[in-house]
C-alpha atoms as a PDB file:
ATOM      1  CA  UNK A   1      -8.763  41.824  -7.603  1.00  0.00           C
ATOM      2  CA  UNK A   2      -7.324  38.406  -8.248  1.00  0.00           C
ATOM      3  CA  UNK A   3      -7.368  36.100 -10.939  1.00  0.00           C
ATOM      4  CA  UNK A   4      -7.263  32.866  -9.632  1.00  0.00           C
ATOM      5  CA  UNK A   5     -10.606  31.531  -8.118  1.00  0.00           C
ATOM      6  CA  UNK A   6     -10.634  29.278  -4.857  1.00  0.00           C
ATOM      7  CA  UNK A   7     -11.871  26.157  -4.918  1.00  0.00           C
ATOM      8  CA  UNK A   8     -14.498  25.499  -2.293  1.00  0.00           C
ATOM      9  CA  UNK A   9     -14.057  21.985  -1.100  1.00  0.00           C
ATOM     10  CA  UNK A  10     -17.054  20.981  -0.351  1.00  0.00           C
ATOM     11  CA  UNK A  11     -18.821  22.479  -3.361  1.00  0.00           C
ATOM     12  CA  UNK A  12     -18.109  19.676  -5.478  1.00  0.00           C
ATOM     13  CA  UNK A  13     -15.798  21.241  -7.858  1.00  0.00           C
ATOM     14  CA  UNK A  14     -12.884  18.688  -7.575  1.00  0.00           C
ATOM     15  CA  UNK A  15     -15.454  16.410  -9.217  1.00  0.00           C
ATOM     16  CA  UNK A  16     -16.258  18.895 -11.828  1.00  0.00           C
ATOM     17  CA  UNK A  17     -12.394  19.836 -12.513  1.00  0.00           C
ATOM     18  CA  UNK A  18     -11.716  15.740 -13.151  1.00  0.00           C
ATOM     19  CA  UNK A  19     -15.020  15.874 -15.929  1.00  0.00           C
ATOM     20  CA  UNK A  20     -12.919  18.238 -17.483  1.00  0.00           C
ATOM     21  CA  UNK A  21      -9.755  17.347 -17.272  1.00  0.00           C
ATOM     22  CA  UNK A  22     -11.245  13.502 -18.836  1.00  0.00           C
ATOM     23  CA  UNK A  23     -12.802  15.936 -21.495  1.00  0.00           C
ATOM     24  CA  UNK A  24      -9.734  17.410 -22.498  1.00  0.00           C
ATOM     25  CA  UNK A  25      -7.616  14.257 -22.327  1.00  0.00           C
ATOM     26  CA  UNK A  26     -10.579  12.927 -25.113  1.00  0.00           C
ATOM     27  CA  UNK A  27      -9.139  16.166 -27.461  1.00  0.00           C
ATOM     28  CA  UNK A  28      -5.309  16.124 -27.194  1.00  0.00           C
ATOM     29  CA  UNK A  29      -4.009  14.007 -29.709  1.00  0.00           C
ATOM     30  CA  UNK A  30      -0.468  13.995 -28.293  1.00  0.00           C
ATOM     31  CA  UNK A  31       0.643  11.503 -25.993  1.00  0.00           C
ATOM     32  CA  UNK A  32       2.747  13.457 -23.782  1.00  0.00           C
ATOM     33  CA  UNK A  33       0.371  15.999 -23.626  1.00  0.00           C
ATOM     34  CA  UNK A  34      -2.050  13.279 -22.393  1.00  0.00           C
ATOM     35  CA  UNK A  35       0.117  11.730 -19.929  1.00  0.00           C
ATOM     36  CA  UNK A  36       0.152  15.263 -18.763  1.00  0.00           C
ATOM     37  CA  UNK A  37      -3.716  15.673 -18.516  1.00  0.00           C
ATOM     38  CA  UNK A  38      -3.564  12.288 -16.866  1.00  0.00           C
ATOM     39  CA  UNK A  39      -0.996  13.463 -14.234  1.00  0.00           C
ATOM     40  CA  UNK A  40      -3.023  16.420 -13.034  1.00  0.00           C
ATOM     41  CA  UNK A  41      -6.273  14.650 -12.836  1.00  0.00           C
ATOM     42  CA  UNK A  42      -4.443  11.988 -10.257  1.00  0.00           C
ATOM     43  CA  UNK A  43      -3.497  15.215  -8.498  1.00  0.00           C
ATOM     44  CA  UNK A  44      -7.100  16.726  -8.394  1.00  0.00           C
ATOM     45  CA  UNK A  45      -8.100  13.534  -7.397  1.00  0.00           C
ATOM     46  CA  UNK A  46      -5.356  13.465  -4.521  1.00  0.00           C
ATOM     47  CA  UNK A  47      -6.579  16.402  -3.219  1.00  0.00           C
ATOM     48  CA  UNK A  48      -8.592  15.870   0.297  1.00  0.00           C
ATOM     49  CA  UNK A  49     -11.474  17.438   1.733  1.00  0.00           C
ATOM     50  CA  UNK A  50     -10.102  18.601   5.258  1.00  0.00           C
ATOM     51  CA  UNK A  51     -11.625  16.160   8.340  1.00  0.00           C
ATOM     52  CA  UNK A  52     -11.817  13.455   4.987  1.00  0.00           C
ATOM     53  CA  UNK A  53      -9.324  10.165   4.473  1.00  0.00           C
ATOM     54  CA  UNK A  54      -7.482  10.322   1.307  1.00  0.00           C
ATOM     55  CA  UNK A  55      -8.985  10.037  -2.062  1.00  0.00           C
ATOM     56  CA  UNK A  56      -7.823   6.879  -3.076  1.00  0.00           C
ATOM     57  CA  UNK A  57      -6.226   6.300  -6.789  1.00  0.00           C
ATOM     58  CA  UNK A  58      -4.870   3.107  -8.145  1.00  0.00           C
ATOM     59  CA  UNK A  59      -3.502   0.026  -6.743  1.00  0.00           C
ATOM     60  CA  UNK A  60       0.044  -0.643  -6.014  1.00  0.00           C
ATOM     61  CA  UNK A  61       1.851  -2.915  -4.145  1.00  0.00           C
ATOM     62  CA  UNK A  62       0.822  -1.349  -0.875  1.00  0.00           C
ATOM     63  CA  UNK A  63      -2.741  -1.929  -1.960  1.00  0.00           C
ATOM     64  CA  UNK A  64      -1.850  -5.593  -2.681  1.00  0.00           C
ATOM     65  CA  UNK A  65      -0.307  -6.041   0.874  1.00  0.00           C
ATOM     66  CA  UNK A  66      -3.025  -4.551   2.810  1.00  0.00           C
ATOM     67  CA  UNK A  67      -5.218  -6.605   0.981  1.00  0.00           C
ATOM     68  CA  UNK A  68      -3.225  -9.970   1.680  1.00  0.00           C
ATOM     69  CA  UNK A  69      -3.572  -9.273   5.706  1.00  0.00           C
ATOM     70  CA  UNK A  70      -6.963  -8.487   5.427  1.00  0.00           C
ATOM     71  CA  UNK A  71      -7.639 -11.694   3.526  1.00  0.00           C
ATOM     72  CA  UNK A  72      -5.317 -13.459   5.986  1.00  0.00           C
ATOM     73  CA  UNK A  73      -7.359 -12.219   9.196  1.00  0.00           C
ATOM     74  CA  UNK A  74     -10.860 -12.872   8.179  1.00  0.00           C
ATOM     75  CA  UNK A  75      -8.610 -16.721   5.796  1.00  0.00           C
ATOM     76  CA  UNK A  76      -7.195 -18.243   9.260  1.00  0.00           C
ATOM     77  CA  UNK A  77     -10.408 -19.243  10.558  1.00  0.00           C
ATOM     78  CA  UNK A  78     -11.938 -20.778   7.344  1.00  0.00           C
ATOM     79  CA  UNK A  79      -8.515 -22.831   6.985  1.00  0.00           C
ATOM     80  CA  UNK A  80      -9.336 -24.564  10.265  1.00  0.00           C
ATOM     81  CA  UNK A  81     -12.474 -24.576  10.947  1.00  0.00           C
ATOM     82  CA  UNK A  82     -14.290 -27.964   8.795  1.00  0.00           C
ATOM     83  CA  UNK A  83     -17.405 -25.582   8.406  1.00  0.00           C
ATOM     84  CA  UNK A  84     -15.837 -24.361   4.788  1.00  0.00           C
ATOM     85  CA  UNK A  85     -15.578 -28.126   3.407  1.00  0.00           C
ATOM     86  CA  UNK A  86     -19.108 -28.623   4.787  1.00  0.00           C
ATOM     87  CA  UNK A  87     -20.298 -25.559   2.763  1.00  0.00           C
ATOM     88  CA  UNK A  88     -18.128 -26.580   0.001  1.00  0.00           C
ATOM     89  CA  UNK A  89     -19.687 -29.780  -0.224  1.00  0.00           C
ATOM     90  CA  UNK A  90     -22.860 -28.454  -0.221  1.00  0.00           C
ATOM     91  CA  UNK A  91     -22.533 -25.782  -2.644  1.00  0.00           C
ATOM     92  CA  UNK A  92     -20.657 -28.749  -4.910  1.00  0.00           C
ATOM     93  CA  UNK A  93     -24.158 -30.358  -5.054  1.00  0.00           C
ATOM     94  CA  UNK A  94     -25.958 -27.416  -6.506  1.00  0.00           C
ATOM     95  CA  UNK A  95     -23.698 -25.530  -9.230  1.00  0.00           C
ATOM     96  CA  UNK A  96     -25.939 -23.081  -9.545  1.00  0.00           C
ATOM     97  CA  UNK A  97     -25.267 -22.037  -5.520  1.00  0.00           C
ATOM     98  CA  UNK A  98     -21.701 -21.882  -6.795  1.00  0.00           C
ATOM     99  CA  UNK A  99     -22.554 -19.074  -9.177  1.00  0.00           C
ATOM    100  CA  UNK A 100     -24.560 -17.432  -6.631  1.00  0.00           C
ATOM    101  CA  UNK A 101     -21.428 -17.631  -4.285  1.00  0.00           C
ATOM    102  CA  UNK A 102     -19.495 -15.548  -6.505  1.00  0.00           C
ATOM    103  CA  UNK A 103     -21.649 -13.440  -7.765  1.00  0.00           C
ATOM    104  CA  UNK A 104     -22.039 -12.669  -4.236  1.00  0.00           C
ATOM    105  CA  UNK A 105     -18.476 -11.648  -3.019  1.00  0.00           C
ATOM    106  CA  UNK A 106     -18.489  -9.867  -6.464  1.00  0.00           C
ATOM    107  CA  UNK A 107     -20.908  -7.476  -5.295  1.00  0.00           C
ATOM    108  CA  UNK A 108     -20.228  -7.235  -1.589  1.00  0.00           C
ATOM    109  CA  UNK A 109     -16.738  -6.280  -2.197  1.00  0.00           C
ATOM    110  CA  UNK A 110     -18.016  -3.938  -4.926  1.00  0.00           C
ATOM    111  CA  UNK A 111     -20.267  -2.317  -2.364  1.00  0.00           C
ATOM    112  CA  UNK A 112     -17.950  -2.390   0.124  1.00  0.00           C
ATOM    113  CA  UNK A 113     -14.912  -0.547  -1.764  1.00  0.00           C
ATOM    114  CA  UNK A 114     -17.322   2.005  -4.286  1.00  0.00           C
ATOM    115  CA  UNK A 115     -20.400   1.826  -2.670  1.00  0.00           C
ATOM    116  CA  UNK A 116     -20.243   1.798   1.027  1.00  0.00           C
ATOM    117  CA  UNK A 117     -18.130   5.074   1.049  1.00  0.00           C
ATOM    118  CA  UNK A 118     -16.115   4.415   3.766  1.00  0.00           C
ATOM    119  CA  UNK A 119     -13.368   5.740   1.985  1.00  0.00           C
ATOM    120  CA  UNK A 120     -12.840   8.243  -1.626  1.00  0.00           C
ATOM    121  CA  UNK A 121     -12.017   5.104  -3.683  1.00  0.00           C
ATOM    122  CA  UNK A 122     -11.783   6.254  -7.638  1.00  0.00           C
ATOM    123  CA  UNK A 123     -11.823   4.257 -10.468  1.00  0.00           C
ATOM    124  CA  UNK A 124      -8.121   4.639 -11.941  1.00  0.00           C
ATOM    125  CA  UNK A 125      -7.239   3.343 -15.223  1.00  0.00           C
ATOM    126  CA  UNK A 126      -9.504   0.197 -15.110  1.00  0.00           C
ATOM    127  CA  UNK A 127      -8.455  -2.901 -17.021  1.00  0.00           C
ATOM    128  CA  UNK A 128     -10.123  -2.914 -20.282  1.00  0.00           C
ATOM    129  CA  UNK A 129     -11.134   0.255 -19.568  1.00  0.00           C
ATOM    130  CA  UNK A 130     -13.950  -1.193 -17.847  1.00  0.00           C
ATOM    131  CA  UNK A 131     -13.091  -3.529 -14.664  1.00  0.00           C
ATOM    132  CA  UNK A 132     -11.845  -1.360 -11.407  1.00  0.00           C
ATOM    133  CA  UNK A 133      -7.901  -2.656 -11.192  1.00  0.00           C
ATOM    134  CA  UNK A 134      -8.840  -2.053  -7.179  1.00  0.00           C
ATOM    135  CA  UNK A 135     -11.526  -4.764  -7.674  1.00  0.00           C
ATOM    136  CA  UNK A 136      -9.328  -7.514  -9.602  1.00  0.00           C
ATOM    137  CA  UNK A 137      -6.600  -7.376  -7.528  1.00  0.00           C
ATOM    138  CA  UNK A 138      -8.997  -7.708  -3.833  1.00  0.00           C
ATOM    139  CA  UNK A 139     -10.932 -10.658  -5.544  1.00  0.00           C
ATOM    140  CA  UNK A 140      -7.455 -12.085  -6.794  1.00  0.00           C
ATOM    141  CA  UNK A 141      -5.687 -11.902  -3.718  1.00  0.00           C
ATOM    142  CA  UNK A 142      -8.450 -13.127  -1.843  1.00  0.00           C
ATOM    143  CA  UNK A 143      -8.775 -16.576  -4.001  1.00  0.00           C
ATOM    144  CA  UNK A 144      -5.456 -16.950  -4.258  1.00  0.00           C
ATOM    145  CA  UNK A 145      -4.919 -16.669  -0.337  1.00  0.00           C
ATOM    146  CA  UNK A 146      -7.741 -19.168  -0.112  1.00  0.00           C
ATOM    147  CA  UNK A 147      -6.194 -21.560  -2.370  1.00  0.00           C
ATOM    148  CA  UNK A 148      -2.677 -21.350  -1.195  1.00  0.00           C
ATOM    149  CA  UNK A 149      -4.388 -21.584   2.783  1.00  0.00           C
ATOM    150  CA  UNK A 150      -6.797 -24.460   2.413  1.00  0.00           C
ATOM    151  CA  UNK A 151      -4.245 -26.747   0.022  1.00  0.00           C
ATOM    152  CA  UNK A 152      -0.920 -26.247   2.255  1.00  0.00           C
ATOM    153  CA  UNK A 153      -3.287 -26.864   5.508  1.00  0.00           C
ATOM    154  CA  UNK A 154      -4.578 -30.106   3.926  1.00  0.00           C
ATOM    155  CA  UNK A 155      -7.938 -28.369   4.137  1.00  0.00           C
ATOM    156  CA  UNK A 156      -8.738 -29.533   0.569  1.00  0.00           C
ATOM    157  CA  UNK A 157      -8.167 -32.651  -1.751  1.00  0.00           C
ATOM    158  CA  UNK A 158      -7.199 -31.869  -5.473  1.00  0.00           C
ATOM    159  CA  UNK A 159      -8.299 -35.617  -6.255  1.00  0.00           C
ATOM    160  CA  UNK A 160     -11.400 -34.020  -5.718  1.00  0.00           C
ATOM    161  CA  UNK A 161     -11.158 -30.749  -7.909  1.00  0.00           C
ATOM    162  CA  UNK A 162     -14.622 -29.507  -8.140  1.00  0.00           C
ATOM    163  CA  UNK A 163     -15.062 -29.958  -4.184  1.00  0.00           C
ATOM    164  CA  UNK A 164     -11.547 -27.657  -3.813  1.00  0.00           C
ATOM    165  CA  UNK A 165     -12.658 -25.331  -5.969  1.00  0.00           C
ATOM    166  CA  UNK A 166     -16.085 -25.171  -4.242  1.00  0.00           C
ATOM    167  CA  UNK A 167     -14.359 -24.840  -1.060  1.00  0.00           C
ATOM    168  CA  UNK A 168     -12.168 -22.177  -2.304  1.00  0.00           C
ATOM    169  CA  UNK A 169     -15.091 -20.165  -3.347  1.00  0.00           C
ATOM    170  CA  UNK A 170     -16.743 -20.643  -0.183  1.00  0.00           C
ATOM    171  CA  UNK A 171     -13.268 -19.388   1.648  1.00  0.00           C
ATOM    172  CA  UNK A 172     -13.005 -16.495  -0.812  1.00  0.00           C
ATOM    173  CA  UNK A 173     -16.193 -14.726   0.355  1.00  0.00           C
ATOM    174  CA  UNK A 174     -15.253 -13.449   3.545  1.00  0.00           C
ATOM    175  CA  UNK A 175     -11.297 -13.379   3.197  1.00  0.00           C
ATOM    176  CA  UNK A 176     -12.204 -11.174   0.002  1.00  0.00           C
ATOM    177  CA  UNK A 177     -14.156  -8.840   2.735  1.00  0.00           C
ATOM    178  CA  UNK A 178     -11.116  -8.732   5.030  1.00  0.00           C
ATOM    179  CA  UNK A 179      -9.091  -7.733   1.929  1.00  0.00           C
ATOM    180  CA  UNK A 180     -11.651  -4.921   0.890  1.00  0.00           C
ATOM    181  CA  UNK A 181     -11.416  -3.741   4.161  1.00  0.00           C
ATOM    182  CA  UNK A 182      -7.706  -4.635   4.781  1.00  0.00           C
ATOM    183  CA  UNK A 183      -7.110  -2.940   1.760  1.00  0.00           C
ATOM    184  CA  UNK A 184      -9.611   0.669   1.845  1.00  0.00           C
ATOM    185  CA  UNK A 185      -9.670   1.521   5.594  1.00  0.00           C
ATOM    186  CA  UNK A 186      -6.119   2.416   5.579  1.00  0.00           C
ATOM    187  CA  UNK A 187      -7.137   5.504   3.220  1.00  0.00           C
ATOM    188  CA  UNK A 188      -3.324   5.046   0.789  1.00  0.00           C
END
């Protein structure tokens, strides 16, 4: 008779080992012994489902630079195309449409990366141990890659500030969907 159990995979349990493990990281006191608890739960988590991508854990450079092509496929068109200074110009008139805007590519690329499912994406380590590091660095990228894009391409006019950063938002929506998917589909 043996005294090790298997672990179904597709009974769950991985999930129920990590509860655990995040229980008994709240008990140890000692910090190595922590660090420890926090190793093995990255390597539960690591574990895949056979026929399943990757569970995905963190974000790391690799992360960052699938992100910045995906952001770059979906960017190219919105730095040439005068439809984004249109929209930013409208959305410039109406602040409130501005808000909207972002609260909008907030959520999509929420959905898409945690939501959606498309691949095993786990919160690791979030900053302020509440925002997904995954999620900052996908919306950062994205804006960034906007702004970088539409200012060296002459797209937008820094006289004009609130206009660029209008247009920036508008760009950021769907390079920040190129970077979720840029980023997740890869399954590292």
């Amino acid at each position: 008779m043996s005294t090790q159990s298997e672990i179904d995979p597709d009974d769950g349990s991985h999930e129920e080992i990590i509860d655990e493990l995040a229980e008994l990281r709240e008990q140890v006191d000692d910090p190595e012994a922590r660090e420890q608890v926090n190793d093995l739960m990255e390597q539960v988590a690591e574990l895949q489902r056979p026929g399943l991508g990757n569970a995905i854990v963190g974000f790391d450079r690799t992360d960052l630079a699938e992100a910045t092509l995906g952001a770059l496929i979906f960017g190219i068109p919105m730095f040439v195309e005068g439809g984004t200074a249109e929209a930013g110009e409208f959305i410039a008139a109406r602040p409130l449409y501005l808000v909207g805007t972002i609260v909008a590519t907030v959520a999509i690329v929420y959905g898409l990366v945690y939501v959606a499912e498309f691949q095993d994406v786990r919160v690791h380590e979030p900053l302020l141990g509440l925002v997904p590091r995954r999620l900052v660095g996908v919306l950062g990228v994205s804006a960034l890659v906007a702004l970088l894009g539409l200012t060296v391409w002459g797209r937008i006019d820094w006289s004009r500030p609130w206009l660029a950063v209008c247009s920036v938002a508008v760009a950021t929506l769907p390079m920040s969907i190129g970077a979720a998917l840029g980023d997740i589909l890869p399954g590292s």
